[in-house]
Structures are given as structure tokens and as C-alpha cells.
C-alpha atoms as a PDB file:
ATOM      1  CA  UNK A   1       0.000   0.000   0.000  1.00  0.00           C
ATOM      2  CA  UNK A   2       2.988   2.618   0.624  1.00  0.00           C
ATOM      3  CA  UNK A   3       5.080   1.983  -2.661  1.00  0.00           C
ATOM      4  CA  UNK A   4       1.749   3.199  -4.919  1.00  0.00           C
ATOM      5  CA  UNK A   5      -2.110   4.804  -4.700  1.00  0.00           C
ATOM      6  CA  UNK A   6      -4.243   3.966  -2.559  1.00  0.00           C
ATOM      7  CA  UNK A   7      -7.406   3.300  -3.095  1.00  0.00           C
ATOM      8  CA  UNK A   8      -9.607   4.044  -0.160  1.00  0.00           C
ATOM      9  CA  UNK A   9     -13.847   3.340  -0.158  1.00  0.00           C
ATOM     10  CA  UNK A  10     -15.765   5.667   2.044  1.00  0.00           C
ATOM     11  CA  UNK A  11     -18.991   4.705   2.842  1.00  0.00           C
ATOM     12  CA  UNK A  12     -21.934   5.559   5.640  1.00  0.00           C
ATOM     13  CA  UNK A  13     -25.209   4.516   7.006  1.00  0.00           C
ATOM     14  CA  UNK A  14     -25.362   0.528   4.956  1.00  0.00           C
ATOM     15  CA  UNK A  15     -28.280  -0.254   7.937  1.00  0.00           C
ATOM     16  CA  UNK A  16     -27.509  -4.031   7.520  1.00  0.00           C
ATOM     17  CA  UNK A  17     -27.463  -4.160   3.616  1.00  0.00           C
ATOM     18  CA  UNK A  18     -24.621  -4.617   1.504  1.00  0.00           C
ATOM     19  CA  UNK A  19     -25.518  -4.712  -2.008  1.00  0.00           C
ATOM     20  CA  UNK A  20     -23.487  -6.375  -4.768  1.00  0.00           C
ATOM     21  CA  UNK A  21     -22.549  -3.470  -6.607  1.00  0.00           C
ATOM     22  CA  UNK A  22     -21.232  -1.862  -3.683  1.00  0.00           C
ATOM     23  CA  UNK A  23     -18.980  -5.440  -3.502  1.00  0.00           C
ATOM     24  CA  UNK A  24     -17.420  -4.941  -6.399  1.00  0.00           C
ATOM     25  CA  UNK A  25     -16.678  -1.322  -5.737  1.00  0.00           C
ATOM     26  CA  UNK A  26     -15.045  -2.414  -2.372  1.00  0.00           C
ATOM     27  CA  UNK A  27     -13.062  -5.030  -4.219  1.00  0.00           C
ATOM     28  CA  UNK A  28     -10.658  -2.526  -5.965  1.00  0.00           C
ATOM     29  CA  UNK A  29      -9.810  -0.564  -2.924  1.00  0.00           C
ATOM     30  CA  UNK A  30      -7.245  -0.936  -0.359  1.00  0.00           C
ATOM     31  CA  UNK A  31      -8.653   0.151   2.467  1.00  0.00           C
ATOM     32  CA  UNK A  32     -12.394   0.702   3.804  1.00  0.00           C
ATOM     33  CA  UNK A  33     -13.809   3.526   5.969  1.00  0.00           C
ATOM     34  CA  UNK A  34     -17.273   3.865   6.999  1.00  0.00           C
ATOM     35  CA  UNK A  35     -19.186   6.352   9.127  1.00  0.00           C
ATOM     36  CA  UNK A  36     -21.085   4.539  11.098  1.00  0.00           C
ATOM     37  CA  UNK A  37     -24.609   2.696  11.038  1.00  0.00           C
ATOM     38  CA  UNK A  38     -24.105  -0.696  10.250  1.00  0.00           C
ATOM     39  CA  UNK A  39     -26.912  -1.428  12.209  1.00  0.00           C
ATOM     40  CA  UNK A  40     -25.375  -4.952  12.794  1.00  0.00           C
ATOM     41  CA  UNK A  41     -22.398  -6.679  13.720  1.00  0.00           C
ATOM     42  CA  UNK A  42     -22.201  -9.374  11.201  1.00  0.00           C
ATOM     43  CA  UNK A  43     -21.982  -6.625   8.538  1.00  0.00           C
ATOM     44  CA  UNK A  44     -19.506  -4.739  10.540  1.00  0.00           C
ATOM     45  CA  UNK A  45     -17.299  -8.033  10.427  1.00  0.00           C
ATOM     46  CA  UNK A  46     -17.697  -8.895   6.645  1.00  0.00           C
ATOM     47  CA  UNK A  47     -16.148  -5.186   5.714  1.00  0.00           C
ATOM     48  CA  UNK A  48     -13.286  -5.986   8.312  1.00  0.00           C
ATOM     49  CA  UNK A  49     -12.098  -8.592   6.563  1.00  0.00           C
ATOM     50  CA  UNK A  50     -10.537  -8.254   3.391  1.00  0.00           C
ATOM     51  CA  UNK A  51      -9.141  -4.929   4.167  1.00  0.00           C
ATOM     52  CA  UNK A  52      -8.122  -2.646   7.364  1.00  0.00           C
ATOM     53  CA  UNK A  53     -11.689  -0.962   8.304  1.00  0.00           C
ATOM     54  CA  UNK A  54     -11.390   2.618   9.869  1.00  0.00           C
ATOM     55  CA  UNK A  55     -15.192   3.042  11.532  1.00  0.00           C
ATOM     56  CA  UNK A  56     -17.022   4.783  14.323  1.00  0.00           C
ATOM     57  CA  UNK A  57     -20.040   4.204  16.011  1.00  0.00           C
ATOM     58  CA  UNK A  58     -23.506   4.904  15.074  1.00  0.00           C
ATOM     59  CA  UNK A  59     -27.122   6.108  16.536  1.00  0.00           C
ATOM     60  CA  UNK A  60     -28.278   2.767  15.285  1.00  0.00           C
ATOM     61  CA  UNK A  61     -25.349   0.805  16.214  1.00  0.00           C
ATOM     62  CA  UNK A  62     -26.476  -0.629  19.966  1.00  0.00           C
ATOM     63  CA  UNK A  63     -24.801  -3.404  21.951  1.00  0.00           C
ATOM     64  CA  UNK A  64     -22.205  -5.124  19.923  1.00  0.00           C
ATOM     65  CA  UNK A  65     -20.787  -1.206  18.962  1.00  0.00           C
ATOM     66  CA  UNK A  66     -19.008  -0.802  22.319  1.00  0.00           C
ATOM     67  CA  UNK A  67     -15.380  -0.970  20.755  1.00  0.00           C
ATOM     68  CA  UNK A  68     -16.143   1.416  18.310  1.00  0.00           C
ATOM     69  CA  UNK A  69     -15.832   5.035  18.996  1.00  0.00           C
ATOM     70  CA  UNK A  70     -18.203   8.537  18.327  1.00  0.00           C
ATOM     71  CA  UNK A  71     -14.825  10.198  17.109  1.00  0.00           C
ATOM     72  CA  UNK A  72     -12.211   8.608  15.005  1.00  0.00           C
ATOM     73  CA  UNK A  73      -8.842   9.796  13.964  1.00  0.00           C
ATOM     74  CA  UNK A  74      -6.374   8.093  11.643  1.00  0.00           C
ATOM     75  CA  UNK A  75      -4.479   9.141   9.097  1.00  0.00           C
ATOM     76  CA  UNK A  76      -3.736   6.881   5.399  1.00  0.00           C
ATOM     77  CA  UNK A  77      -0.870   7.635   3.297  1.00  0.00           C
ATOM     78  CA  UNK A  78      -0.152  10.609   4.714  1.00  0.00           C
ATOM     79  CA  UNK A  79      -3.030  12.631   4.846  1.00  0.00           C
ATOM     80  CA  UNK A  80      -4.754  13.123   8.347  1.00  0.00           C
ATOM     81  CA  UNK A  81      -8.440  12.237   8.834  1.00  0.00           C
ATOM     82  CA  UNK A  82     -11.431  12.703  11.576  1.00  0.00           C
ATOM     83  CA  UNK A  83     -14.373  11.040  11.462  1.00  0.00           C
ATOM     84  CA  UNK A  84     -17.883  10.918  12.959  1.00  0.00           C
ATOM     85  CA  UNK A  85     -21.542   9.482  12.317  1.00  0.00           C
ATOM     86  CA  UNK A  86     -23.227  12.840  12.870  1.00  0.00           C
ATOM     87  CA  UNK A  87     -21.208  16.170  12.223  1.00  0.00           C
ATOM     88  CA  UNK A  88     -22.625  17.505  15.531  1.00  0.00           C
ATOM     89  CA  UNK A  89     -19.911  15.279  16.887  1.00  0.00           C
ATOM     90  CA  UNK A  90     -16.748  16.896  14.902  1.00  0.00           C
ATOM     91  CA  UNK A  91     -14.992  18.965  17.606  1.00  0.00           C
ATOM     92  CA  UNK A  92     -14.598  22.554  16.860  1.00  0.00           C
ATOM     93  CA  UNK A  93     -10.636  22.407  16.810  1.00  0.00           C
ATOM     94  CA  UNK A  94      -9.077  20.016  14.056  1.00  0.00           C
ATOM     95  CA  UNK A  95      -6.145  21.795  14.013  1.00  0.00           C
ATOM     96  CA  UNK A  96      -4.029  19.654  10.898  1.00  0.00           C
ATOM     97  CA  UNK A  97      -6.710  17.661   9.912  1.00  0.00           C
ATOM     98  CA  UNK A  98      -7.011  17.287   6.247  1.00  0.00           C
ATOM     99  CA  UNK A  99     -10.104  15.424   5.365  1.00  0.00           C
ATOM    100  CA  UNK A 100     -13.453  15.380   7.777  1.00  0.00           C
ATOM    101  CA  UNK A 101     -15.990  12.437   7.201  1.00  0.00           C
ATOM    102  CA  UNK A 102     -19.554  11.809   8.728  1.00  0.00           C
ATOM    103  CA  UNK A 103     -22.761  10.223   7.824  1.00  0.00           C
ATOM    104  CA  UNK A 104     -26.013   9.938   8.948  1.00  0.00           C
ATOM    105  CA  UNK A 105     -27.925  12.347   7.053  1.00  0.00           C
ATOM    106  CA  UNK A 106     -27.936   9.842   4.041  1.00  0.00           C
ATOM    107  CA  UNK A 107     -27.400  13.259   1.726  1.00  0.00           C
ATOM    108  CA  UNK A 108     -24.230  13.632  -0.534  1.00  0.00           C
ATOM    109  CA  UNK A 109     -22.089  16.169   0.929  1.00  0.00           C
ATOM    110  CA  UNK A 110     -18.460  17.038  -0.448  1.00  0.00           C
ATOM    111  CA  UNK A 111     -17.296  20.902  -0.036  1.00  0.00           C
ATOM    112  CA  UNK A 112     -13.949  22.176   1.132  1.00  0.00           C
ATOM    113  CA  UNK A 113     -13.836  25.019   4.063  1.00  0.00           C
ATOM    114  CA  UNK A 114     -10.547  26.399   4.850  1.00  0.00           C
ATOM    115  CA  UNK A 115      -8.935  24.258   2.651  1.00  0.00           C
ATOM    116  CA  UNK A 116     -10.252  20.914   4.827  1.00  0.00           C
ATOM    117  CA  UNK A 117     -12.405  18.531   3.100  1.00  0.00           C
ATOM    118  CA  UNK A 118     -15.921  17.722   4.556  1.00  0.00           C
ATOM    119  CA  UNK A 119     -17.543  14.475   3.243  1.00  0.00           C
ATOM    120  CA  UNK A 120     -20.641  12.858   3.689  1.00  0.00           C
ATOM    121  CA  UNK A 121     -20.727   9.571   1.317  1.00  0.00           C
ATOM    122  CA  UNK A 122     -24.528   9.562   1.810  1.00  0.00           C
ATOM    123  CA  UNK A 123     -25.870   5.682   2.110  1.00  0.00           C
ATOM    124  CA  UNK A 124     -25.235   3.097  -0.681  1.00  0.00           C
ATOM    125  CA  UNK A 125     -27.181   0.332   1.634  1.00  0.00           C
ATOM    126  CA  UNK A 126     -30.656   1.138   3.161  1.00  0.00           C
ATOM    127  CA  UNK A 127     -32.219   3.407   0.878  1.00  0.00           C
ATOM    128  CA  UNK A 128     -34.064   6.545   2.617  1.00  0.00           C
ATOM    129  CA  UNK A 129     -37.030   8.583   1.042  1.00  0.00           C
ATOM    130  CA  UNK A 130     -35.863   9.751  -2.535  1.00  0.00           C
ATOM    131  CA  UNK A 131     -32.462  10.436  -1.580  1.00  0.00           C
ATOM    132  CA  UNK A 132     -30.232   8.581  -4.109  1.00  0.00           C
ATOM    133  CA  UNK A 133     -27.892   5.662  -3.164  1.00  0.00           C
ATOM    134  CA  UNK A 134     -24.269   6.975  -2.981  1.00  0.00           C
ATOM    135  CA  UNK A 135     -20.791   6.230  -1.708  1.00  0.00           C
ATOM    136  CA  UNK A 136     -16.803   7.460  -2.470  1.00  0.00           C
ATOM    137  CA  UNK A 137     -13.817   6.707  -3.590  1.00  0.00           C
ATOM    138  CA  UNK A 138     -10.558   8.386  -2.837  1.00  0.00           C
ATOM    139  CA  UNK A 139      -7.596   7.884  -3.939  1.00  0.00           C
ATOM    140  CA  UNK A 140      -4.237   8.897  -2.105  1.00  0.00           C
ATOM    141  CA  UNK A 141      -0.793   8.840  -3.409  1.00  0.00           C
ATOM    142  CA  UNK A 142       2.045  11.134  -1.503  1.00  0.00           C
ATOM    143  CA  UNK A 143       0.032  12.504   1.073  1.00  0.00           C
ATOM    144  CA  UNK A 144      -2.272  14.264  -1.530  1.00  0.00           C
ATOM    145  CA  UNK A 145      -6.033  12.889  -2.543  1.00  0.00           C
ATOM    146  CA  UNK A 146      -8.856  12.828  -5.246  1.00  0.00           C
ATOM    147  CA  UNK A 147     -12.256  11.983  -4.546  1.00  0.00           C
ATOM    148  CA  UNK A 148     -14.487  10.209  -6.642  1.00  0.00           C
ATOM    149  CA  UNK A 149     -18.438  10.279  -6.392  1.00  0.00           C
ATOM    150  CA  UNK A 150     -20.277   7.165  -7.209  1.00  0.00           C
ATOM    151  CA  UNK A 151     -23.965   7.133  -7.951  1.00  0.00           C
ATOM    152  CA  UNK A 152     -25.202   3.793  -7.693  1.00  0.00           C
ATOM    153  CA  UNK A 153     -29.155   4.747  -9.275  1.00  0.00           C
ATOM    154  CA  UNK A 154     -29.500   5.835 -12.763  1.00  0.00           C
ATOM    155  CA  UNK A 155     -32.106   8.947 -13.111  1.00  0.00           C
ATOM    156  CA  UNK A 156     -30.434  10.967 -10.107  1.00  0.00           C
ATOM    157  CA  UNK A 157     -27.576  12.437 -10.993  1.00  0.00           C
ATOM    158  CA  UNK A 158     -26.447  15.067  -8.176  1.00  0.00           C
ATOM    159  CA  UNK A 159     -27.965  15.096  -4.833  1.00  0.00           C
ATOM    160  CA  UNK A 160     -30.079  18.469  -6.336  1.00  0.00           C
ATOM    161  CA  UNK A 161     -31.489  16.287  -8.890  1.00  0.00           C
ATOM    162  CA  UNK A 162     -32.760  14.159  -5.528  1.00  0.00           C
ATOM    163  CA  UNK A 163     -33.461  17.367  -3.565  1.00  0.00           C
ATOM    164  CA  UNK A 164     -36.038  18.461  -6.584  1.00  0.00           C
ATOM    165  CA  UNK A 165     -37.687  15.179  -6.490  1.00  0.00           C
ATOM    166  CA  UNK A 166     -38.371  15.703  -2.346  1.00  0.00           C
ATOM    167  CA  UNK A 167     -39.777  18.864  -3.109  1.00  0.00           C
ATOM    168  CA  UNK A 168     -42.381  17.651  -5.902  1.00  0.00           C
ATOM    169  CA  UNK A 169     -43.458  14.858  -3.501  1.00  0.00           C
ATOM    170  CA  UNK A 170     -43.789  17.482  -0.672  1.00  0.00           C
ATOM    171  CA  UNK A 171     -45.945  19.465  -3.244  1.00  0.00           C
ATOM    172  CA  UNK A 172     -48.044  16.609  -4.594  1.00  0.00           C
ATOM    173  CA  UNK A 173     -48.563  15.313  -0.867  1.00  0.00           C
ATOM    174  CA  UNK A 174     -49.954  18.916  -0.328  1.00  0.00           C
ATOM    175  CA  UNK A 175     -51.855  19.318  -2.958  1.00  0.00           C
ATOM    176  CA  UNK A 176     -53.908  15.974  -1.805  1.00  0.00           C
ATOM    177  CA  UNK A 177     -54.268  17.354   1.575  1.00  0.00           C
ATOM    178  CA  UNK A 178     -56.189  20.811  -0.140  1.00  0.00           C
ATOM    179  CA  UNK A 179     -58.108  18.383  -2.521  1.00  0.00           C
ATOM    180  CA  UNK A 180     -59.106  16.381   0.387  1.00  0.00           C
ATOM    181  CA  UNK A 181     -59.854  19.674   2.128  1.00  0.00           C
ATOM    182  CA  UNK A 182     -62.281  21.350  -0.267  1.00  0.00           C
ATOM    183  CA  UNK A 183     -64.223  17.669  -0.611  1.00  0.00           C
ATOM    184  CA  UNK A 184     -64.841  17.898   2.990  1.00  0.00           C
ATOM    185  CA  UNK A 185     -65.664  21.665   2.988  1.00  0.00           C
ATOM    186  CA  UNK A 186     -67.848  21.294  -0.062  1.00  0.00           C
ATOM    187  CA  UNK A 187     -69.653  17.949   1.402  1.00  0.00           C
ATOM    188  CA  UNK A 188     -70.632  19.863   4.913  1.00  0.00           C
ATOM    189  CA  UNK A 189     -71.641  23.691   3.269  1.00  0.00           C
ATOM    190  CA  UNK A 190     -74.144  21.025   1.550  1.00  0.00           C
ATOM    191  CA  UNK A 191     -75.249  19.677   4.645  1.00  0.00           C
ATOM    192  CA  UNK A 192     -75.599  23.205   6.042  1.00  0.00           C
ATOM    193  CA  UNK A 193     -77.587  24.200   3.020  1.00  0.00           C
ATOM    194  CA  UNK A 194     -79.408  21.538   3.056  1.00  0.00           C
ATOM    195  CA  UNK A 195     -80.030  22.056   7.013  1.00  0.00           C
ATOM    196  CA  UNK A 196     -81.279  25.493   6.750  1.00  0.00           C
ATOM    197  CA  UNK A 197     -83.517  24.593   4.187  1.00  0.00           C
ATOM    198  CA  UNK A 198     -85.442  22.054   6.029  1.00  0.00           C
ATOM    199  CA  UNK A 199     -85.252  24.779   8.819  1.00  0.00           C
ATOM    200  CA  UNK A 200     -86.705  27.196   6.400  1.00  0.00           C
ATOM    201  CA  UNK A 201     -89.574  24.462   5.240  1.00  0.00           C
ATOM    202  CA  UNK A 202     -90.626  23.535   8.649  1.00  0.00           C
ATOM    203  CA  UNK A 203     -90.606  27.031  10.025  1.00  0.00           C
ATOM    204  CA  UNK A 204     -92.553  28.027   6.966  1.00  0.00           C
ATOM    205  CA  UNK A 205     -95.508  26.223   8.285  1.00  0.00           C
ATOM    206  CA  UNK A 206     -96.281  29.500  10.301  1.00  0.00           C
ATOM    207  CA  UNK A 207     -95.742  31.939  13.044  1.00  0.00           C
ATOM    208  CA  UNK A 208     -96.486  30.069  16.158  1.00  0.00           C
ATOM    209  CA  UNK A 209     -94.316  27.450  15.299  1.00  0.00           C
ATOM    210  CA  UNK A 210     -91.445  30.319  14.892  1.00  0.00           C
ATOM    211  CA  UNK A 211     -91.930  31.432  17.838  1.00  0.00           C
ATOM    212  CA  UNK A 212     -92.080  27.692  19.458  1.00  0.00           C
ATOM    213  CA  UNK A 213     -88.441  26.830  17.970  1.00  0.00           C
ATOM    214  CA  UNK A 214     -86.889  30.454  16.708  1.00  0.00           C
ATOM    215  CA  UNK A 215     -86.624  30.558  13.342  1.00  0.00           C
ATOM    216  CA  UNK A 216     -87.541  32.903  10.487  1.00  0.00           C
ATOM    217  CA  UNK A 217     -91.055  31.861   8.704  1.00  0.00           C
ATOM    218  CA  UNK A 218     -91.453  32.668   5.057  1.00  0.00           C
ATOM    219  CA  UNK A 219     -93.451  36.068   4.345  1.00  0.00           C
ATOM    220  CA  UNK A 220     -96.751  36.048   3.336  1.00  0.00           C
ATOM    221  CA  UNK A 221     -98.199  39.116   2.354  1.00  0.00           C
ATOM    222  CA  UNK A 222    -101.905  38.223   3.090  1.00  0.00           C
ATOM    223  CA  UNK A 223    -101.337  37.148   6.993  1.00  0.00           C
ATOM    224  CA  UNK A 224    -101.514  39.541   9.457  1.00  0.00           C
ATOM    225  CA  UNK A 225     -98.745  40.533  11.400  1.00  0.00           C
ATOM    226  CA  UNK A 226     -97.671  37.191  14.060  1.00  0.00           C
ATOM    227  CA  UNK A 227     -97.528  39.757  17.191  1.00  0.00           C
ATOM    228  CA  UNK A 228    -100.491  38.838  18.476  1.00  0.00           C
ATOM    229  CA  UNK A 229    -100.070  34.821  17.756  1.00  0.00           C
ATOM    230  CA  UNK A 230     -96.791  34.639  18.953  1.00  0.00           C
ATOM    231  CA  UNK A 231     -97.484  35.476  22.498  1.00  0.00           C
ATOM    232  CA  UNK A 232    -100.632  34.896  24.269  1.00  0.00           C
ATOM    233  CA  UNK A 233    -101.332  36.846  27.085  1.00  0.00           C
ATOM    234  CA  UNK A 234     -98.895  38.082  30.134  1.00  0.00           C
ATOM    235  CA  UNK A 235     -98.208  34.426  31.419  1.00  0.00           C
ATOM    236  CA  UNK A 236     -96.402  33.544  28.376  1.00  0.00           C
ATOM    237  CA  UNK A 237     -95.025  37.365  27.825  1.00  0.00           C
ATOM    238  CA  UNK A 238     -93.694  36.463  31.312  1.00  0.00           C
ATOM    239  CA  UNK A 239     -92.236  33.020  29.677  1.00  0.00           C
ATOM    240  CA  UNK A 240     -90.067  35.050  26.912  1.00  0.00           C
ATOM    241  CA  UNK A 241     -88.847  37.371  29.470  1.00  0.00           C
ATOM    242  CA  UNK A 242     -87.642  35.237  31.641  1.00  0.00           C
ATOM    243  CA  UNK A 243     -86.098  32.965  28.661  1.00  0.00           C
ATOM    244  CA  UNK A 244     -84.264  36.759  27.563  1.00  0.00           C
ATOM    245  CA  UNK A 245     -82.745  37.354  30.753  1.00  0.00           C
ATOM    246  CA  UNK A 246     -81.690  33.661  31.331  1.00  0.00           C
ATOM    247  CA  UNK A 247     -79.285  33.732  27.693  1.00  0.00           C
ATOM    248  CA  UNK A 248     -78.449  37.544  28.843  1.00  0.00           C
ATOM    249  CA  UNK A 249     -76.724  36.091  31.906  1.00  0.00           C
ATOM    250  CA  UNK A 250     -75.556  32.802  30.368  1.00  0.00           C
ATOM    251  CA  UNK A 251     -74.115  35.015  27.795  1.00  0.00           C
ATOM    252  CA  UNK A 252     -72.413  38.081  29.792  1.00  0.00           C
ATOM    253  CA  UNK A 253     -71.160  34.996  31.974  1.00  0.00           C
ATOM    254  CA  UNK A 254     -69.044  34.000  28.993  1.00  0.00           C
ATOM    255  CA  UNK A 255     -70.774  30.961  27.860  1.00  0.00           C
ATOM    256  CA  UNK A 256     -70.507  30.471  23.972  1.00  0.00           C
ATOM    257  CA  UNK A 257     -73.638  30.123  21.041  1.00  0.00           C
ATOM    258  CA  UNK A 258     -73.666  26.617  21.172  1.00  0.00           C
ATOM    259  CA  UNK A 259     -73.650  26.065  25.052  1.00  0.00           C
ATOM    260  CA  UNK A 260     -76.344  28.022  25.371  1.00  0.00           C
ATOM    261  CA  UNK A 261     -78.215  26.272  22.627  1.00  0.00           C
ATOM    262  CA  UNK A 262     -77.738  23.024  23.742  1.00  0.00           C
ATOM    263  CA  UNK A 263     -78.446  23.931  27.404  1.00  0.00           C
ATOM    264  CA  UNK A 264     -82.274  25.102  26.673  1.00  0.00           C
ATOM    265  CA  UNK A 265     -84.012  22.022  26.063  1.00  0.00           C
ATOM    266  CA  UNK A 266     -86.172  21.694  22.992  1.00  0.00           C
ATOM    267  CA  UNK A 267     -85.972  25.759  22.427  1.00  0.00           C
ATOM    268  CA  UNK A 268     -83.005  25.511  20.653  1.00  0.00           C
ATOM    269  CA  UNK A 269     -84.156  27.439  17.769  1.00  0.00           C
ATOM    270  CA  UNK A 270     -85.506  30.117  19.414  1.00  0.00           C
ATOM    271  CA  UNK A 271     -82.657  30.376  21.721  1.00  0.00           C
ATOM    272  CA  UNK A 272     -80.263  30.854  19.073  1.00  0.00           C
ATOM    273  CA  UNK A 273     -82.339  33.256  17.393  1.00  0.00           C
ATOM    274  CA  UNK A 274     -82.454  35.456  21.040  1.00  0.00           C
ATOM    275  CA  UNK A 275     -78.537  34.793  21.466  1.00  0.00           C
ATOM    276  CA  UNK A 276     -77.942  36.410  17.875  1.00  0.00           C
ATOM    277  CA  UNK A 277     -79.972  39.342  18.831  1.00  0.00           C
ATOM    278  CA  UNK A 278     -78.148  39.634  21.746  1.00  0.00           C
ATOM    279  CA  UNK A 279     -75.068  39.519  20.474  1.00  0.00           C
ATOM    280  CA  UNK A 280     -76.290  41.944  17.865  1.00  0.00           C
ATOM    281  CA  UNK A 281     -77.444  44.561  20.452  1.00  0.00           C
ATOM    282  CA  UNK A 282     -75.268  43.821  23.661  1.00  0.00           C
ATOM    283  CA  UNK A 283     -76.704  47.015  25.555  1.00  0.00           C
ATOM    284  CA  UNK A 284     -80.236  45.915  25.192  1.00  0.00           C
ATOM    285  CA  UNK A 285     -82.156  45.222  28.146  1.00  0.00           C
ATOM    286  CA  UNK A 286     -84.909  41.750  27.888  1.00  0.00           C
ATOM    287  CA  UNK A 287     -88.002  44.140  27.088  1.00  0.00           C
ATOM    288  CA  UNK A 288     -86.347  45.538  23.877  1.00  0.00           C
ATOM    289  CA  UNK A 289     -84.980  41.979  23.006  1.00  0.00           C
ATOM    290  CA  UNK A 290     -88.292  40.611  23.164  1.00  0.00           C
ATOM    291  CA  UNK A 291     -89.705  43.544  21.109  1.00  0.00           C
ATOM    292  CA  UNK A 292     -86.947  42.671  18.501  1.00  0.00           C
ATOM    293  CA  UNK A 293     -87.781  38.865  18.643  1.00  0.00           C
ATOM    294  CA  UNK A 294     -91.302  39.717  17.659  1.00  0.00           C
ATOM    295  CA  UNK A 295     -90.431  41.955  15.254  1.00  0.00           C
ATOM    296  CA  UNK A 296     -88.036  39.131  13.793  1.00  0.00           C
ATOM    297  CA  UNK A 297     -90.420  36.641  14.048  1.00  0.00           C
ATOM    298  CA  UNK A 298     -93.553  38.240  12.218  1.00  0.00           C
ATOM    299  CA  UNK A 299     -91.277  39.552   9.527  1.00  0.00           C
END
């Protein structure tokens, strides 16, 4: 290994699977370097034995990992590495480190900062989302290196070929979402129509059933004004009065529409119709509501 190149594979996040292209890749090189994830031991084992394995630990590597460290630093044919399974992990000072390695994001990273190298291989085993399958190859000859990207999926490309995919899946998923939205909108403003309809056709029957359940009966020019139907002498004036004053202090109490509704037995109607009006005119005392309700109701 020290009279010629070296030929080093550089590989992350396998999750158990080794795939047979990836074999033959790790066949031509000299030495093997992975950035943690294995997920199991018996894979961990099969790259260590061919070829000296540089590795480090893993989120997903439990148990059998204990030998294997968060932070590794080694150096091959003379240039000086430090690697990690998440870059969180890197310490800050790296002083005459040369090449920086992690994993775990399963993303494609190579960029130099400060004349370091910082390399994610992404994953070439377990494949995550749309994120294509990846790995690298370096190759180091008198302390200097090259890095080769290898794309094991045709149709990818770069990882912003990948990156645009996620984003038209994000976009179709939300697209469903609104379609499935406006379905559901659409299906209850029919059942709302369709309530206040058979509201309107039952209250249409006339006045005094209005005034039973609150509602707003269709006009009919030749009837007489409902006044004088809708309450029948001071016992059940008395009745509406004491309904009035009942939502006024359920309602200035904080209590919402619906409570208030659902609290007044069989009235609901009519209670609803006196909460609106309330609402509508908050300084109104329960005479003038009343005198609104029947002005509501005959109309």
C-alpha cells in the first residue's frame, strides 16, 4: 500500500445491507472507511475482513458497537483524517486535519472550508425517502487525494437532482391534503344548506311554530302581522322574558352560542335566534330583546 495509490472506499449509514454493486466497488480498494450505522455486527465483520476498516459508532449501532468510537482519527498515506456518524460530533478544533468524514444524514455532501475537506458519502445500503444511493472513492498517493463520487441509481444524478424530487413529492402530498380539504368543505356547506332549508320548510308552516323553535317563517303578504299569535297573554309574555334574561346572563357569563343552545331544552331554535340578537345589540335590556324577537319573528 505505501510503494503506490491507494485506493480508499468511504462509505456511511449501509443499515444491515450490503448490495453487490457496492462489492465490487469495495473489491478494488485498499482500504475501507465507513461512518457509522451498520446497524449490525455481522456486517460490521464482513467489511473488516478483506481490508483494514477505519469506523465509528452509530445512533443505530447498539450493543455489539461498544469498541467502536463517536470520534475517530487516523491518518492513510499521509493525509490526516477525523471522522464521525453525525457532524454535531466533529470537535470545533481540528487543528491539521485534512479530510473530515460523517454520515447519517444519508445526503451527498463534499465541499472544502478552509482548505479541509468535509464528506458525507450519503448511504449506498438502506435506501431513505428519494435520496439517491451513494458512496466514495478516494484515492491517495504522496500525502495528496482525489475523490471520486459514485452514484449507484440511474435517473439521479447530483444530490439536487434528488433534492427536486423531495420537493415535488412534498408538493403533490400537499396538494392531496387541499383536494381532500375542499371535498370535505364542499360535502358539509351542503349539509348546512341543506339544514337550513329544512329549517326554512318547517318554520314556513307558520308563526307560532317560529316562535315555538326560533326561526324565520317565510313572508306572506296576506297574513296579518304574528304579534299577536306569537305570544298569548302576560303568562307567556312572562315566559319570553324570563327565557331573555336567562341567555343575557348565560351570555355576559361567557358561555358560547352553542352552550347556550344546547343547554335550553327543545328551544333551541328560538334560543339561538335570542342569542344572535343579543349579540347583535349587547346594551339591550330583555323588554327591547323581546320587542326585537317579535319583530323578527312576524317579519
Amino acid at each position: 500500500m505505501e510503494t503506490g495509490p491507494i485506493r480508499v472506499a468511504v462509505m456511511a449509514d449501509t443499515h444491515g445491507v450490503l448490495r453487490p454493486e457496492v462489492e465490487r466497488i469495495l473489491e478494488t480498494c485498499d482500504v475501507i472507511v465507513h461512518a457509522g450505522d451498520f446497524d449490525n455486527q455481522m456486517l460490521y465483520h464482513k467489511l473488516n475482513v478483506d481490508q483494514p476498516l477505519y469506523a465509528v459508532r452509530g445512533n443505530n449501532d447498539r450493543g455489539w458497537s461498544g469498541g467502536l468510537g463517536l470520534v475517530n482519527r487516523f491518518e492513510i498515506g499521509g493525509v490526516k483524517f477525523i471522522m464521525a456518524h453525525e457532524r454535531v460530533d466533529i470537535p470545533s478544533m481540528l487543528k491539521d486535519i485534512q479530510v473530515v468524514i460523517f454520515g447519517h444524514s444519508h445526503m451527498y455532501y463534499q465541499q472544502e472550508i478552509s482548505g479541509r475537506l468535509w464528506l458525507n458519502p450519503g448511504s449506498c445500503g438502506y435506501k431513505r425517502f428519494t435520496l439517491p444511493l451513494s458512496m466514495a472513492v478516494m484515492t491517495i498517493e504522496d500525502g495528496k487525494y482525489e475523490v471520486e463520487t459514485i452514484w449507484l441509481e440511474h435517473g439521479y444524478g447530483t444530490p439536487g437532482a434528488a433534492a427536486i424530487q423531495r420537493e415535488k413529492t412534498r408538493v403533490s402530498k400537499y396538494e392531496k391534503q387541499q383536494k381532500r380539504y375542499k371535498q370535505k368543505a364542499g360535502k358539509t356547506a351542503g349539509q348546512n344548506r341543506a339544514a337550513k332549508e329544512a329549517v326554512r320548510a318547517e318554520l314556513a308552516e307558520g308563526a307560532p311554530k317560529a316562535a315555538k323553535y326560533g326561526g324565520h317563517p317565510a313572508a306572506k303578504p296576506e297574513a296579518p302581522k304574528a304579534e299577536a299569535h306569537l305570544i298569548n297573554g302576560p303568562e307567556q309574555e312572562k315566559e319570553y322574558l324570563f327565557l331573555i334574561a336567562k341567555i343575557l346572563r348565560l351570555r355576559k357569563a361567557g358561555e358560547s352560542r352553542e352552550w347556550v343552545i344546547q343547554n335550553l331544552g327543545e328551544n333551541f331554535r328560538l334560543a339561538a335566534t335570542i342569542y344572535d340578537i343579543c349579540e347583535k345589540k349587547p346594551d339591550s335590556n330583555a323588554r327591547q330583546i323581546l320587542e326585537m324577537l317579535l319583530e323578527q319573528l312576524s317579519f
